[in-house]
Protein backbone atom coordinates (compact mmCIF):
# COMPACT_ATOMS: atom_id res chain seq x y z
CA UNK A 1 11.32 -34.63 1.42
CA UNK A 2 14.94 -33.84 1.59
CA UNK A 3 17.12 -30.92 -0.18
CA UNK A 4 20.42 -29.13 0.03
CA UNK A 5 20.25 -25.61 -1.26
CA UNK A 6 22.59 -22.58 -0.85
CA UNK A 7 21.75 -20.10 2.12
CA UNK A 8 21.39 -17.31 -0.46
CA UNK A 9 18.91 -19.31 -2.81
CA UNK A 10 16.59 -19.57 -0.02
CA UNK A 11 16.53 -16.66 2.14
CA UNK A 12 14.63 -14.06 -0.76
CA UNK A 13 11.93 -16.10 -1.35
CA UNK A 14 11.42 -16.94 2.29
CA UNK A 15 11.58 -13.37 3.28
CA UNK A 16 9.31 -12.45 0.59
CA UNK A 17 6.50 -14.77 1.40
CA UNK A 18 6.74 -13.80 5.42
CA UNK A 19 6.03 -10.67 5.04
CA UNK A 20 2.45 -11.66 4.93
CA UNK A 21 2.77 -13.73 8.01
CA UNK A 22 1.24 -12.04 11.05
CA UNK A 23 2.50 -12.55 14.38
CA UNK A 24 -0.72 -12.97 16.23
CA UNK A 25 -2.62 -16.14 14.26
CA UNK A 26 -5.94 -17.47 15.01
CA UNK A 27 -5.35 -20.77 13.32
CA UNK A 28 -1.60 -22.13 14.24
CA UNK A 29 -0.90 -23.36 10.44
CA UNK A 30 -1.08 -20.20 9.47
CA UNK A 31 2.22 -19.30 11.51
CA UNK A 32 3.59 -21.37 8.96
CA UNK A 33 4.63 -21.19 5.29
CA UNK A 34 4.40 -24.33 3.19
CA UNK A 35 7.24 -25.62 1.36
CA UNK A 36 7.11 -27.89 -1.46
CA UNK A 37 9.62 -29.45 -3.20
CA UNK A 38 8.42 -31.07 -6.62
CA UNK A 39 11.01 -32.14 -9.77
CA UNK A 40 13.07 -28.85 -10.36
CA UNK A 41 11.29 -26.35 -8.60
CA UNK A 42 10.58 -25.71 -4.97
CA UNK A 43 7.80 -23.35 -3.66
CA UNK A 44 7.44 -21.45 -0.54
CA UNK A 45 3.79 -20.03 -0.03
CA UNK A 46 2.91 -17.87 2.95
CA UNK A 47 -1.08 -16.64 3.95
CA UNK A 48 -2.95 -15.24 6.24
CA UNK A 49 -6.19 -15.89 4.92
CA UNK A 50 -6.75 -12.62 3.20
CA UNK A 51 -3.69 -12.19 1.50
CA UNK A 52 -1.27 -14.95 -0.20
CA UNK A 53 2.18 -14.80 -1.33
CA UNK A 54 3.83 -17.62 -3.25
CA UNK A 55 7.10 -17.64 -4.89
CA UNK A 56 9.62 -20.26 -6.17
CA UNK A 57 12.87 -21.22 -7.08
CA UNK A 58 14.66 -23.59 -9.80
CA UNK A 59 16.18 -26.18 -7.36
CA UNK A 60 16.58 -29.85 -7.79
CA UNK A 61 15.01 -32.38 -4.85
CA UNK A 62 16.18 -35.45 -3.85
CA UNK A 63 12.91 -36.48 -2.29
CA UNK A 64 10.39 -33.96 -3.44
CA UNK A 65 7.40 -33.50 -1.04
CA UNK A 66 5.34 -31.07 1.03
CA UNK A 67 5.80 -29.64 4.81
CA UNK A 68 5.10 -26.34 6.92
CA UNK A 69 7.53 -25.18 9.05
CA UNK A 70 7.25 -22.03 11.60
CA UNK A 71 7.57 -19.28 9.36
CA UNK A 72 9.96 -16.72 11.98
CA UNK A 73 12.05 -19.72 13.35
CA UNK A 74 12.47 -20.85 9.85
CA UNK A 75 13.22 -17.76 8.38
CA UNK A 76 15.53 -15.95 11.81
CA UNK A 77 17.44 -19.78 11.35
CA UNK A 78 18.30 -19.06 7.69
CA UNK A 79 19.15 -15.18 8.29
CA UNK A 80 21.61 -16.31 11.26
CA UNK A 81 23.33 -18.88 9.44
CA UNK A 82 26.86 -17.29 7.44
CA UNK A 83 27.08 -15.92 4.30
CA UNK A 84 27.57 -18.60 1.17
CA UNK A 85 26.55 -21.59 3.58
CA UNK A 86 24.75 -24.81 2.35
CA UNK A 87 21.88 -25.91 4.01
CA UNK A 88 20.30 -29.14 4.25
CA UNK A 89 16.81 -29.79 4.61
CA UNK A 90 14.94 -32.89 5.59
CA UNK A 91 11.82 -34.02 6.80
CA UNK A 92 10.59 -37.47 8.88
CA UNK A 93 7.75 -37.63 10.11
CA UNK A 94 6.11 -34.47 12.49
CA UNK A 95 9.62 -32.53 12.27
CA UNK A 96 11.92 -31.04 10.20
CA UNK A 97 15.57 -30.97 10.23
CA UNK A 98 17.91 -28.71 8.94
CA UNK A 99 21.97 -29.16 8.74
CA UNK A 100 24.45 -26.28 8.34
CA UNK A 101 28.21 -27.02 8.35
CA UNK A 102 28.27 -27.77 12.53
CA UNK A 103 24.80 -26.67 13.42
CA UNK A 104 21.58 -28.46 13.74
CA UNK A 105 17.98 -26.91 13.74
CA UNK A 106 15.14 -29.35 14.37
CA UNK A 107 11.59 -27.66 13.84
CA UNK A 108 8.36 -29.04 14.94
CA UNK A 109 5.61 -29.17 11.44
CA UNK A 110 1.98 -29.44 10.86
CA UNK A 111 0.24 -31.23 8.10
CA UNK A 112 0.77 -29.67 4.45
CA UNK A 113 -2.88 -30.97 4.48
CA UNK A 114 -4.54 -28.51 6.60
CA UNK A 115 -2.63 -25.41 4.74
CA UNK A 116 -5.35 -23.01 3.32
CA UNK A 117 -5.32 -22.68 -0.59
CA UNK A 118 -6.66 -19.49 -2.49
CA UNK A 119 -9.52 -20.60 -4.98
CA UNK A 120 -8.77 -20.36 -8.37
CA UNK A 121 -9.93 -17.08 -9.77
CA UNK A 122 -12.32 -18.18 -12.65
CA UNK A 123 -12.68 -15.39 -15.28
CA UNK A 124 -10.78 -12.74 -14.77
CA UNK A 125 -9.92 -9.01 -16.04
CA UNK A 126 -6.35 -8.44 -17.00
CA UNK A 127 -3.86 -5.64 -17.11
CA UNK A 128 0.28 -5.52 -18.18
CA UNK A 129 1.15 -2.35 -16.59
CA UNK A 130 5.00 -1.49 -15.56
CA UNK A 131 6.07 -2.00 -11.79
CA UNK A 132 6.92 1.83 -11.75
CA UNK A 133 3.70 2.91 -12.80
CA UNK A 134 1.60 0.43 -10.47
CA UNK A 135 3.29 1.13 -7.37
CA UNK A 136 3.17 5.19 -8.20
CA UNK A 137 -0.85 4.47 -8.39
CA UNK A 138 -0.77 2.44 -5.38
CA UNK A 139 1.84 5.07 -3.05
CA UNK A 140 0.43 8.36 -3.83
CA UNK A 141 -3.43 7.51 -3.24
CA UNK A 142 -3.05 4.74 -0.25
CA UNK A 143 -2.27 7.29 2.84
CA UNK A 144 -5.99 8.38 2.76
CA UNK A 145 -7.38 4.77 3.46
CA UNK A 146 -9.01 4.36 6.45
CA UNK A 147 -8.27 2.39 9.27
CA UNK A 148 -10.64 -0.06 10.71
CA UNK A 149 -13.25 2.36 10.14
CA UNK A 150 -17.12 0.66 10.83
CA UNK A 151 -17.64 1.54 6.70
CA UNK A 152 -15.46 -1.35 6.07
CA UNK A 153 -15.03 -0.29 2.30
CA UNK A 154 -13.42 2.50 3.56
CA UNK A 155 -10.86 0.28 4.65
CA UNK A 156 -8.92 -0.19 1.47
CA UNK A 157 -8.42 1.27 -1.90
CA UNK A 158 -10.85 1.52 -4.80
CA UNK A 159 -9.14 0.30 -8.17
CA UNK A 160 -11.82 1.98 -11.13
CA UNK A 161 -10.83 0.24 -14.06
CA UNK A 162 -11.79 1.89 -17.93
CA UNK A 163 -11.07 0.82 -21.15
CA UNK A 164 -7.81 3.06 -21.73
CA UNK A 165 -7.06 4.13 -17.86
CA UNK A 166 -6.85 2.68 -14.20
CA UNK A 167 -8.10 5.14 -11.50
CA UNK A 168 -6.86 4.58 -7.89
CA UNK A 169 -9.01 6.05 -5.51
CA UNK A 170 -8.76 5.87 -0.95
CA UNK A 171 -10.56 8.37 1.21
CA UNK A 172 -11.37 8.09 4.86
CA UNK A 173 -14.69 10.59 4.88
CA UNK A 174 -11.98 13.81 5.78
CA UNK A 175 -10.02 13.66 3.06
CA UNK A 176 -9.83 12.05 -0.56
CA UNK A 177 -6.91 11.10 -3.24
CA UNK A 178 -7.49 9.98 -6.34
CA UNK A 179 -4.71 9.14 -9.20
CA UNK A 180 -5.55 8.05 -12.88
CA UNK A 181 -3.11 6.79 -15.22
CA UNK A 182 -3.66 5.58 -19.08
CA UNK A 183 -2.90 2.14 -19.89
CA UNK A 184 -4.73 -0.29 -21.75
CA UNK A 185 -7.06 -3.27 -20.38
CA UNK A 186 -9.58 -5.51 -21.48
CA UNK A 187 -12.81 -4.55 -19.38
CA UNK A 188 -15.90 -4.22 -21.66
CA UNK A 189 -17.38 -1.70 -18.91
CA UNK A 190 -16.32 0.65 -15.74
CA UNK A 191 -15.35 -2.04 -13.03
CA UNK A 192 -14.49 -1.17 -9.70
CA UNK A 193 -12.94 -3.66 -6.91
CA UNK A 194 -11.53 -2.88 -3.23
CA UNK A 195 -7.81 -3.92 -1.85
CA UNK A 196 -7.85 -4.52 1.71
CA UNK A 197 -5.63 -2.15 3.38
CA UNK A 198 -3.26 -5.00 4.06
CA UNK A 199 -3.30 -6.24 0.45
CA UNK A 200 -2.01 -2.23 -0.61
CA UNK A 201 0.65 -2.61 2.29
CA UNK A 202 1.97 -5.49 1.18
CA UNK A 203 1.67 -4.90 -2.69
CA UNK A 204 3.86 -1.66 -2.95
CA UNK A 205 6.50 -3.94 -0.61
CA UNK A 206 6.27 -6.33 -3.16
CA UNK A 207 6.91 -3.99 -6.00
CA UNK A 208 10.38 -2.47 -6.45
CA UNK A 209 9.32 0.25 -9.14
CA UNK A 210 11.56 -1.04 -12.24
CA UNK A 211 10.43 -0.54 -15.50
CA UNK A 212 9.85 -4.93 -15.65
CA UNK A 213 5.80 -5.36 -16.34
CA UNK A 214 3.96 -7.48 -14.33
CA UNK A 215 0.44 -8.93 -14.97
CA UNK A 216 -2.54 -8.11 -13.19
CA UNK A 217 -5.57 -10.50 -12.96
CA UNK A 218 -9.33 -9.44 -11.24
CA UNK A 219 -11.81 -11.82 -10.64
CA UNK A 220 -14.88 -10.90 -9.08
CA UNK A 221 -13.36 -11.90 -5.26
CA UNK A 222 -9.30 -11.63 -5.97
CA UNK A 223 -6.89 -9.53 -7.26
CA UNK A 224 -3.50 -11.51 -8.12
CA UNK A 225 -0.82 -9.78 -9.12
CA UNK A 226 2.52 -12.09 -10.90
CA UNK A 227 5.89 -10.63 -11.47
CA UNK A 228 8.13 -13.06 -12.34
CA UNK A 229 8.52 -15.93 -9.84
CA UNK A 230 6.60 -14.59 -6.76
CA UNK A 231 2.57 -14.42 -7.20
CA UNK A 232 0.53 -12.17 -5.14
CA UNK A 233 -3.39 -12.51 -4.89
CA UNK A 234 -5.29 -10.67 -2.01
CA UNK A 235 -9.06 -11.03 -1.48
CA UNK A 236 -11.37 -8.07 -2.24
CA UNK A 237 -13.66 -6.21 -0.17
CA UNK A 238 -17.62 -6.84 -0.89
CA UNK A 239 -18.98 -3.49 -0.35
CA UNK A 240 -19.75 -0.66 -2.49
CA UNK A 241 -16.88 2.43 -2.45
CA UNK A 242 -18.95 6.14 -2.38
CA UNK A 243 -19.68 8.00 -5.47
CA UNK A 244 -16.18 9.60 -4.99
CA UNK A 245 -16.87 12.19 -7.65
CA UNK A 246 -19.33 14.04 -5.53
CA UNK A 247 -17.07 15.32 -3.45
CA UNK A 248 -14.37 16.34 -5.41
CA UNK A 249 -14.87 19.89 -5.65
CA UNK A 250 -14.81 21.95 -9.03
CA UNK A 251 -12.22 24.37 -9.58
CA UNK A 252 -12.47 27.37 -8.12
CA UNK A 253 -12.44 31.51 -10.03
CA UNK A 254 -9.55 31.97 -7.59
CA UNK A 255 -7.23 29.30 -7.77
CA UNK A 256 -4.04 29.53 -5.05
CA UNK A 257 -0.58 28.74 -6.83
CA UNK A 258 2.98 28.51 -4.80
CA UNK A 259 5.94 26.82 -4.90
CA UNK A 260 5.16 23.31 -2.93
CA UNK A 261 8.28 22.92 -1.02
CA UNK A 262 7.82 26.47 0.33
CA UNK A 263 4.18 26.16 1.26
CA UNK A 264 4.88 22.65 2.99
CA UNK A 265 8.07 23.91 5.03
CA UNK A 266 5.75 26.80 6.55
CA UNK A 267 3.00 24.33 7.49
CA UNK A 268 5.66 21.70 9.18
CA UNK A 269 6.64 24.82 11.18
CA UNK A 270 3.11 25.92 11.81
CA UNK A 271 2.31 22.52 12.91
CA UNK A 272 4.78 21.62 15.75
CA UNK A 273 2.24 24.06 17.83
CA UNK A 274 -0.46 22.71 16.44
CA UNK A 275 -2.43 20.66 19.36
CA UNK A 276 -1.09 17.03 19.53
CA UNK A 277 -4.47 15.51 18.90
CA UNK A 278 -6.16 17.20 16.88
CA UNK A 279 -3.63 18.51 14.43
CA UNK A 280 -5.54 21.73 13.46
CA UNK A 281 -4.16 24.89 11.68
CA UNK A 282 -5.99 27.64 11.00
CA UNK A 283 -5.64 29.82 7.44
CA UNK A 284 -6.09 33.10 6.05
CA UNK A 285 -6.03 33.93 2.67
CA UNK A 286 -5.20 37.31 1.60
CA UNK A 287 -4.06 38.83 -1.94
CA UNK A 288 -1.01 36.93 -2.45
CA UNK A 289 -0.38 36.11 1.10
CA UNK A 290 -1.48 33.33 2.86
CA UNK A 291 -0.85 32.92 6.93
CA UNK A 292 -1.03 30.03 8.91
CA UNK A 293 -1.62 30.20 12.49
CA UNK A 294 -1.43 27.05 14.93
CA UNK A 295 -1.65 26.80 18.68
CA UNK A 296 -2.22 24.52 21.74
CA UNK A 297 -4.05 23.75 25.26
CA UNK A 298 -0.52 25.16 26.59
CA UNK A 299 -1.35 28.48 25.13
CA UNK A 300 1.81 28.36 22.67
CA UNK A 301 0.73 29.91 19.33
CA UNK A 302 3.01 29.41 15.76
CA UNK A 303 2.64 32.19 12.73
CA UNK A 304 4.01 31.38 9.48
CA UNK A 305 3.37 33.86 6.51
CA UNK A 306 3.68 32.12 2.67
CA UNK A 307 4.16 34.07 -0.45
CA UNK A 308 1.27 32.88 -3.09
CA UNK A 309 -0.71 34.14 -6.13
CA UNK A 310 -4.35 34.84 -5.10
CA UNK A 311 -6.81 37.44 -6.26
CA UNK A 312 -9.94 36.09 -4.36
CA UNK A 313 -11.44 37.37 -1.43
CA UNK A 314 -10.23 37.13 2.15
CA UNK A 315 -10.88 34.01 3.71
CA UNK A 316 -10.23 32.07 7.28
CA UNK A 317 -11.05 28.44 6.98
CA UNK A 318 -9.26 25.67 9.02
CA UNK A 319 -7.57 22.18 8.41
CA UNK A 320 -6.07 19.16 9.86
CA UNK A 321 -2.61 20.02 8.89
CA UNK A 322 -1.56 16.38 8.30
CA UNK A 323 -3.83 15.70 5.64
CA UNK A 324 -2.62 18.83 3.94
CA UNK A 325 1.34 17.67 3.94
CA UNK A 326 0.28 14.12 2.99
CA UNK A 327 -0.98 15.58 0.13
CA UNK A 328 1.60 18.22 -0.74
CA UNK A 329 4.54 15.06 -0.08
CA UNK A 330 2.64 12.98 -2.75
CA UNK A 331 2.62 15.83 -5.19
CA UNK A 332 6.06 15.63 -7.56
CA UNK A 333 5.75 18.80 -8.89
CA UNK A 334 7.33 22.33 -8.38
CA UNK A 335 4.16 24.36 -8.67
CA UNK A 336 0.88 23.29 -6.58
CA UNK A 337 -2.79 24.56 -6.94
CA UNK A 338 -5.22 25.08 -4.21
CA UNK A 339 -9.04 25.58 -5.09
CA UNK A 340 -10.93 27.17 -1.83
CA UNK A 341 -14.06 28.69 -2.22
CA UNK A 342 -15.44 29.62 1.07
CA UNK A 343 -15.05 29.27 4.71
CA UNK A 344 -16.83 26.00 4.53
CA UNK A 345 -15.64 24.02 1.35
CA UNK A 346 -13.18 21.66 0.96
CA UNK A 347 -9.69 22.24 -0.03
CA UNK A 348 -9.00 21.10 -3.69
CA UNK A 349 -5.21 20.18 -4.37
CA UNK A 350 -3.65 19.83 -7.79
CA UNK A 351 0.13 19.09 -9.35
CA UNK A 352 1.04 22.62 -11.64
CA UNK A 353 -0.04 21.70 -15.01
CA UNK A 354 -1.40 17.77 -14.39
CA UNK A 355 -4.88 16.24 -14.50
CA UNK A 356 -4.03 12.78 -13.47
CA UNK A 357 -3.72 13.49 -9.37
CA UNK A 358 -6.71 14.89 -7.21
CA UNK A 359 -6.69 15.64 -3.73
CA UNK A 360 -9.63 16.77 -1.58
CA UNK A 361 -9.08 17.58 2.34
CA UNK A 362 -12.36 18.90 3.81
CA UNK A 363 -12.08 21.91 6.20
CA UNK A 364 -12.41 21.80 10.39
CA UNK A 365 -13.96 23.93 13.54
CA UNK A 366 -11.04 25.54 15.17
């Protein structure tokens, strides 16, 4: 295999696919990323056995062929080299070499042989859905996955898809966000699948939120996701995800209302008192007032009073005040509703005036 190829051809694609790359392997080929080179086209694939990335580029070959090379060396080589330069690539044998102007890289390889290859999908769902839209659904849900929680299907992020609307869906048994948007697919029935945590990670760094539509596939272990020359596919959790609905909490006779920005500044305030580990803040709800209170092991205590619109009763309930701005940061609009019932309910959290975004944060013992 042998190829010379601008510096700025190759770097995208071969940052792209080592993102996916971890730096601890259990198998050493998968430190690598393949490279092959095949009539106009060369294709860089990277994998870590849950989640694949493979993009390519229009490039003639003078020796087309296949070869892994050490995906950081490979990559920190072509980053390092100047601006505009030509690189030349060629492989004998067990090792690669690669020319640039007065330098000279030569990389140990492993067999192209012994890469791993995704299955093909068989039949398979699909969605066209805009970049924007996808990585919205993906960003304002993922922050209440869990992580490496023992319910593994907590691990990840439930995609529920309808006829005329995809439902995103993460909770980690405290809290809960859900996001629905309406586009159309071509499921018969409700089907719901699970992205790894790692496969959501990657995916929204994949996306860059243009208006360009990409194409979804689901099979019944893979998700793959193609916008235009880089292909994504991830594996999918085999578990079931809870009856999410269950939880989320009806709205309430009293519904809270305030500006967002305000009622997030006073908990960031609250919260730098708040004790390191635990993160609580405690709340009472009074006509049209609402006061946080925060304090620590040090005996340091925080106040912040909030203007709101509330007719209910007076109640003192108490939250992990994290889980409250994640949700309030995901929310895009001016207004926000909160839905609290009673000392021991959870905490329902809605955009002014939307349907589409739910979250649920379930209260604490301060």
């Amino acid at each position: 295999m042998k190829f010379n190829i601008d510096r700025n051809d190759i770097l995208p694609p071969v940052q792209t696919v080592c993102t996916v790359i971890e730096r601890r392997q259990t198998l050493p080929i998968l430190a690598n990323i393949l490279i092959v080179a095949e009539g106009n086209k060369i294709t860089f694939t990277g994998t870590d056995m849950e989640v694949e990335v493979v993009t390519s580029i229009k490039h003639f070959s003078e020796n087309p062929g296949e070869v892994t090379v050490p995906a950081r060396k490979f990559l920190d080589i072509c980053r390092a080299l100047p601006d505009g330069s030509s690189i030349e690539l060629s492989f004998n044998k067990d090792q690669v070499l690669i020319k640039s102007g007065k330098s000279r890289f030569t990389l140990a390889t492993l067999p192209a042989t012994e890469f791993p290859s995704t299955e093909a999908l068989g039949s398979s769902n699909k969605i066209s859905i805009s970049q924007e839209d996808f990585k919205a659904l993906l960003e304002d849900t993922m922050f209440s996955m869990a992580q490496q929680d023992v319910r593994y299907y907590l691990n990840g992020l439930l995609l529920e898809m309808e006829k005329n609307s995809l439902r995103a869906v993460a909770t980690d048994g405290h809290r809960l966000a859900l996001k629905e948007i309406k586009v159309q697919t071509d499921v018969a029935e409700t089907q719901q699948i699970i992205i790894p945590r790692k496969g959501v990670i990657e995916l929204v760094r994949l996306l860059d939120g243009g208006d360009e539509k990409i194409d979804i596939e689901i099979s019944e272990n893979h998700i793959r996701v193609s916008k235009g020359e880089v292909q994504f596919t991830s594996k999918l959790i085999d578990g079931k995800f809870p009856d999410y609905q269950r939880v989320i909490p009806k709205g309430g006779d009293h519904p809270i209302k305030t500006n967002r920005e305000a009622l997030k500044q006073g908990l960031v305030r609250a919260s730098i008192l708040s004790n390191e580990k635990y993160k609580g803040i405690r709340l009472i709800l009074q006509k049209d007032l609402l006061k946080a209170f925060a304090h620590n092991p040090e005996q340091e205590e925080a106040e912040e009073e909030i203007e709101i619109k509330y007719a209910g009763e007076e109640i003192e309930i108490g939250f992990n005040v994290t889980y409250l701005l994640d949700a309030l940061s995901a929310i895009k609009t001016e207004q926000v509703i909160l839905n609290i019932e009673d000392p021991n309910s959870s905490c329902l959290i809605l955009p002014d005036n939307e349907i589409e975004c739910k979250y649920v944060v379930m209260p604490m013992r301060l």
